[in-house]
Structures are given as structure tokens and as C-alpha cells.
N, C-alpha and C. Protein backbone atom coordinates (compact mmCIF):
# COMPACT_ATOMS: atom_id res chain seq x y z
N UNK A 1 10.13 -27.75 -8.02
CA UNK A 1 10.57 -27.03 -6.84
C UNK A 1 10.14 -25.57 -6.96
N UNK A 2 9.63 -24.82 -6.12
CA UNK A 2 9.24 -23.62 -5.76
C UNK A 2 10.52 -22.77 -5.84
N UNK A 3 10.15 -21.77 -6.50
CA UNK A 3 11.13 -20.03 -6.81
C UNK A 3 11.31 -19.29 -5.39
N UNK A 4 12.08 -19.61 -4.56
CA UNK A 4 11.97 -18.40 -3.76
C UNK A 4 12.42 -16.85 -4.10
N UNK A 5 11.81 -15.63 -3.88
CA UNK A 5 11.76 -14.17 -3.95
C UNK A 5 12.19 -13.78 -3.04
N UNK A 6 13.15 -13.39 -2.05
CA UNK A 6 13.72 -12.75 -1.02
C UNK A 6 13.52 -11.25 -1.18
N UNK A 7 12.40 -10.79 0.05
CA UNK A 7 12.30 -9.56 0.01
C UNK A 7 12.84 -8.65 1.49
N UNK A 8 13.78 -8.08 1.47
CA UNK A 8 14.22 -8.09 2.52
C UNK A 8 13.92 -6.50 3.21
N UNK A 9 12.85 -6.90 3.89
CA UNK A 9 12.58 -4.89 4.22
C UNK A 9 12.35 -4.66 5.59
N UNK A 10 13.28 -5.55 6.17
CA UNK A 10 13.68 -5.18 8.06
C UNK A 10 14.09 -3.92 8.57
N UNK A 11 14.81 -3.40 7.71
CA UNK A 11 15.32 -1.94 8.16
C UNK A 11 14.70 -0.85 7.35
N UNK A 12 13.73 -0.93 6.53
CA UNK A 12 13.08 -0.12 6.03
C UNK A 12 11.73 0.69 6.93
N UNK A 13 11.99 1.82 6.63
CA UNK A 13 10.64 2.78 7.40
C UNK A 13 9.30 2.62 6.80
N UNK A 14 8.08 2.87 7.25
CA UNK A 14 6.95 2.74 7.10
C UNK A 14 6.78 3.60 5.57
N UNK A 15 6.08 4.20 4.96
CA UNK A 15 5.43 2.59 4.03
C UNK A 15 5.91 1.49 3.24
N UNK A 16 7.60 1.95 2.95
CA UNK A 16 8.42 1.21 2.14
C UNK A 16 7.98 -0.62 1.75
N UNK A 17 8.10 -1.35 3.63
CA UNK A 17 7.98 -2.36 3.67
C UNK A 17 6.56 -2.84 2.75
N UNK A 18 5.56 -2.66 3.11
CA UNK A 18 4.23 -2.85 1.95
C UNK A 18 4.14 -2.09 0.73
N UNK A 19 4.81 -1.06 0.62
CA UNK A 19 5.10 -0.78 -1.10
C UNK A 19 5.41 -1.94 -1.77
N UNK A 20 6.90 -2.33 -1.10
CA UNK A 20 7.45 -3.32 -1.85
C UNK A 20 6.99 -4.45 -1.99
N UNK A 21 6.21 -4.87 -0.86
CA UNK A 21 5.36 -6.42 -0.95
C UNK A 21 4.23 -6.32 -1.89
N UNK A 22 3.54 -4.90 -1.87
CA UNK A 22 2.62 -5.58 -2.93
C UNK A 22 3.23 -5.11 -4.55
N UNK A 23 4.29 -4.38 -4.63
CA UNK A 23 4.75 -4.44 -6.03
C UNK A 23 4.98 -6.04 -6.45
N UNK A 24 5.99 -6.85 -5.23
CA UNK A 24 6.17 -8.09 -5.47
C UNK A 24 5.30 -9.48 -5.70
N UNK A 25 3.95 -9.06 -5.12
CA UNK A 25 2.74 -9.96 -5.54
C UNK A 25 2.11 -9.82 -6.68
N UNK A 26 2.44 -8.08 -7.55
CA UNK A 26 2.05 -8.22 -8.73
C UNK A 26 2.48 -8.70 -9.65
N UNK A 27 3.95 -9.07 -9.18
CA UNK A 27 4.65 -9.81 -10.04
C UNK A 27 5.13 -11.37 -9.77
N UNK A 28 4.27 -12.13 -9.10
CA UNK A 28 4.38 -13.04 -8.59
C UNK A 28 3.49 -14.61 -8.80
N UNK A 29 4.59 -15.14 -9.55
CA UNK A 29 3.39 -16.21 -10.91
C UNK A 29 3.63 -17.52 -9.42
N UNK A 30 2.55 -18.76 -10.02
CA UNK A 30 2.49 -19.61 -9.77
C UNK A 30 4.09 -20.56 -9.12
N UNK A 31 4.28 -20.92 -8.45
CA UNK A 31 5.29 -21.90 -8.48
C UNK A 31 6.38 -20.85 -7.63
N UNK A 32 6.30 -19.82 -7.39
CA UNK A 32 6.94 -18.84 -7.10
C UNK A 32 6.26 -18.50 -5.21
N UNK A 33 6.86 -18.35 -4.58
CA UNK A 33 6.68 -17.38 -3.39
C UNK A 33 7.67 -16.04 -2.68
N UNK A 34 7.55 -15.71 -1.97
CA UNK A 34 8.25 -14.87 -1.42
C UNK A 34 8.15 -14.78 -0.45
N UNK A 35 9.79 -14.84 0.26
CA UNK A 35 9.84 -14.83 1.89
C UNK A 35 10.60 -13.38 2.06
N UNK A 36 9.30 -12.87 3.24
CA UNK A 36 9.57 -11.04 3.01
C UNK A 36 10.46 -11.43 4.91
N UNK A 37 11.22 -10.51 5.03
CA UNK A 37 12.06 -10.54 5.83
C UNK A 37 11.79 -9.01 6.86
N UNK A 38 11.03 -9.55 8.23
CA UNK A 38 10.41 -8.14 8.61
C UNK A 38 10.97 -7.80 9.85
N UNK A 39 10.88 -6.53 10.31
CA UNK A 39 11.18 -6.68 11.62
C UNK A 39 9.98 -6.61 12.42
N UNK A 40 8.37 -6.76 12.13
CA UNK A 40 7.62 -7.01 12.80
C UNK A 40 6.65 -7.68 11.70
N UNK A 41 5.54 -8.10 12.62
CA UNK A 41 4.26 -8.79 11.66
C UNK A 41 3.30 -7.33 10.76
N UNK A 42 3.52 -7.65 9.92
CA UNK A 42 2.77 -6.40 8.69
C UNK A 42 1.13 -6.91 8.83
N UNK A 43 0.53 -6.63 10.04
CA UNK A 43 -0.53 -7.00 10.29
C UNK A 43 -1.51 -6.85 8.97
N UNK A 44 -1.77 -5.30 8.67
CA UNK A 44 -2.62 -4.99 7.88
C UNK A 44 -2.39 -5.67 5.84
N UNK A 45 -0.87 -5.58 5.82
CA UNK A 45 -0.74 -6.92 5.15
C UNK A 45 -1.55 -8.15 5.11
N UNK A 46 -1.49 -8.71 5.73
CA UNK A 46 -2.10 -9.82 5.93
C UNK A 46 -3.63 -10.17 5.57
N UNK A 47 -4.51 -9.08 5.95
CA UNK A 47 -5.78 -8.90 5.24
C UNK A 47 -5.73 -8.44 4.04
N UNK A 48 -5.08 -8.04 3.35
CA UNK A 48 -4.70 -8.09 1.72
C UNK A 48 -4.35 -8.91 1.43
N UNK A 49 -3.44 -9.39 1.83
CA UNK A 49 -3.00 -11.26 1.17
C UNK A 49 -4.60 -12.11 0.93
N UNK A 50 -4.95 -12.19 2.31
CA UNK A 50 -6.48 -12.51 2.18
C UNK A 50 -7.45 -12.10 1.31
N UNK A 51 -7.42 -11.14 1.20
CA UNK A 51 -8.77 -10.29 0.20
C UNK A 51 -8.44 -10.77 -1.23
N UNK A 52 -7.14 -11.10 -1.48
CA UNK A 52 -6.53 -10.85 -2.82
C UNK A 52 -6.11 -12.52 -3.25
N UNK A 53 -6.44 -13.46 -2.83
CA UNK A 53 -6.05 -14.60 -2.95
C UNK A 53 -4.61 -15.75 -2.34
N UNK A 54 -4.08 -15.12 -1.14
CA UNK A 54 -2.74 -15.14 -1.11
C UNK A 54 -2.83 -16.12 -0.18
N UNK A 55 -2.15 -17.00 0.62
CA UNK A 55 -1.70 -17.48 1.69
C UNK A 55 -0.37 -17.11 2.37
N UNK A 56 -0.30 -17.24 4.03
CA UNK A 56 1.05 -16.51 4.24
C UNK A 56 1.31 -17.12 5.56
N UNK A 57 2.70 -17.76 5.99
CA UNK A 57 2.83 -17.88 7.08
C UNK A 57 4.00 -17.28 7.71
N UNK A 58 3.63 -16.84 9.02
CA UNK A 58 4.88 -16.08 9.86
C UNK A 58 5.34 -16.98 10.88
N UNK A 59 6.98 -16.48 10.56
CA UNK A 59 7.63 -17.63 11.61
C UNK A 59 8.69 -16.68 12.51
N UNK A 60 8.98 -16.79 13.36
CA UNK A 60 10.35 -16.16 13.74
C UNK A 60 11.68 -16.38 13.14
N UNK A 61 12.31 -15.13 13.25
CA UNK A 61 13.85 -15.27 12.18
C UNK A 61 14.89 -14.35 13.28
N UNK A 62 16.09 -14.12 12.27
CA UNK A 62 17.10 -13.14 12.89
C UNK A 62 16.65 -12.08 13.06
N UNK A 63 16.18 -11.26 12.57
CA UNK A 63 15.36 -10.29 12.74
C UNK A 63 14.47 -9.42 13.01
N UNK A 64 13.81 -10.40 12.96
CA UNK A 64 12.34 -10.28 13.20
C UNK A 64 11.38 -11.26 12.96
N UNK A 65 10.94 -11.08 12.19
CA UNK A 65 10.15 -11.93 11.19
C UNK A 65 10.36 -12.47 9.96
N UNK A 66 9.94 -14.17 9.15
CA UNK A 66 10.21 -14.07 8.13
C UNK A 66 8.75 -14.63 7.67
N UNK A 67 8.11 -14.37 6.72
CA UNK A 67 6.89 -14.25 6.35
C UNK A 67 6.56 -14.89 5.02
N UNK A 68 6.14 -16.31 4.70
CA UNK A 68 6.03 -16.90 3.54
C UNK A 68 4.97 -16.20 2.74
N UNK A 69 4.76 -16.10 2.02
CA UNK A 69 3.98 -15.94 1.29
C UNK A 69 3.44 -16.16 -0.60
N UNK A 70 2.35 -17.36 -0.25
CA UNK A 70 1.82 -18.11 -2.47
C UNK A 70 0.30 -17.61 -2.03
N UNK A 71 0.31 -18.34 -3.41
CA UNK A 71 -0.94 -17.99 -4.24
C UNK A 71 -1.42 -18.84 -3.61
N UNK A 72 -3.06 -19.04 -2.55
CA UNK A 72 -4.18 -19.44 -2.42
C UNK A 72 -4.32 -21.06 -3.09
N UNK A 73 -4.35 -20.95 -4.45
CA UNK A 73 -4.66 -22.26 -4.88
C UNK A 73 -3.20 -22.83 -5.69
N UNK A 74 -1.74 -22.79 -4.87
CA UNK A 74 -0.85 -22.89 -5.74
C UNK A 74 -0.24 -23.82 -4.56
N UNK A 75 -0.87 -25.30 -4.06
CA UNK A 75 -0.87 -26.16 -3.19
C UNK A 75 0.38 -26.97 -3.01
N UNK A 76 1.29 -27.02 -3.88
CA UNK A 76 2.14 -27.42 -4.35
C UNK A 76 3.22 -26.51 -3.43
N UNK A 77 2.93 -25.37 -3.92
CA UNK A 77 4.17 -24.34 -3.10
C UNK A 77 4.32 -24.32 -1.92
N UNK A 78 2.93 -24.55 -1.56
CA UNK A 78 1.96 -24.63 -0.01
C UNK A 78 2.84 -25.55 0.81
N UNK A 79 2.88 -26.75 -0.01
CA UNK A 79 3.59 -27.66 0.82
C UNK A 79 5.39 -27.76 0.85
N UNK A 80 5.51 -27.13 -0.23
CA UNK A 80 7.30 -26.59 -0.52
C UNK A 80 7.62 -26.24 0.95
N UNK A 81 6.69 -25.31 1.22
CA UNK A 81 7.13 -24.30 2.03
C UNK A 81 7.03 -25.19 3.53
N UNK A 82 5.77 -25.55 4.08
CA UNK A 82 5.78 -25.98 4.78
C UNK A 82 7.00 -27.06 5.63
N UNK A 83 7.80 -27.61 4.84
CA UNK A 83 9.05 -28.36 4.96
C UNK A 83 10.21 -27.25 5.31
N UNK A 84 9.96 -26.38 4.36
CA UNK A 84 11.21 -25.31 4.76
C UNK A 84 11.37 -25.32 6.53
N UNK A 85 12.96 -25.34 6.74
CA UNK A 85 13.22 -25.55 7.97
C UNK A 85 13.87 -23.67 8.03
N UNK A 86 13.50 -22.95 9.50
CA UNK A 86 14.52 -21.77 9.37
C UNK A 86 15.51 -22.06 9.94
């Protein structure tokens, strides 16, 4: 079963929210993901996830946004997640 990481940076001001996401991808092993909790889509995020090996999907939440995010070739998590109901 997959580690979820709850990163919760809905009420946080600009740059906070992507500080913290990519501190949390550097620390972010196999088998592990993190659902970042936004109040909008971290567009420019998203092409870093990309550049950097990541996969990520955005769904609607209480808030805003909640934003999966594994490792590229960590297929297993891939599909963890995919089941996750919000």
C-alpha cells in the first residue's frame, strides 16, 4: 500500500505553496506520494513535476484543489491512487 504525505498549503501566500512541494519531492522515495492540498492549480508546478520525473493528478476538493502526486515509473502508486475516491 502507498504512503500518503499530506501537504496542506491552501491558505498559504505565494511562494510558500511550491517551496514546500518541491522540498517534499526531495524527500519523496518510491511507494510514497503526496496529496498537496491547493487552493488553485500550481500550474507552473506541473512542468517541474514533468521535467523532473513526476506524475500528478488534479481533482477537485474542499478547497480548492487536491493534487496527487509519484514518481513517473512508481506504477504501482499510479494505480493506488487512481482508486482513491475524494
Amino acid at each position: 500500500m502507498a504512503r500518503e504525505i499530506v501537504l496542506d498549503v491552501h491558505e498559504l501566500p505565494a511562494p510558500e505553496p511550491m517551496e514546500q512541494a518541491l522540498d517534499a519531492l526531495e524527500k519523496m522515495t518510491d511507494g510514497e506520494y503526496i496529496k498537496m492540498i491547493h487552493r488553485m492549480q500550481p500550474f507552473p508546478l506541473y512542468n517541474i513535476l514533468f521535467e523532473n520525473g513526476f506524475k500528478y493528478e488534479a481533482r477537485d476538493g474542499t478547497t480548492g484543489f487536491d493534487i496527487y502526486i509519484w514518481h513517473a515509473k512508481d506504477t504501482e502508486t499510479e494505480q493506488f491512487i487512481k482508486h482513491i475516491k475524494n
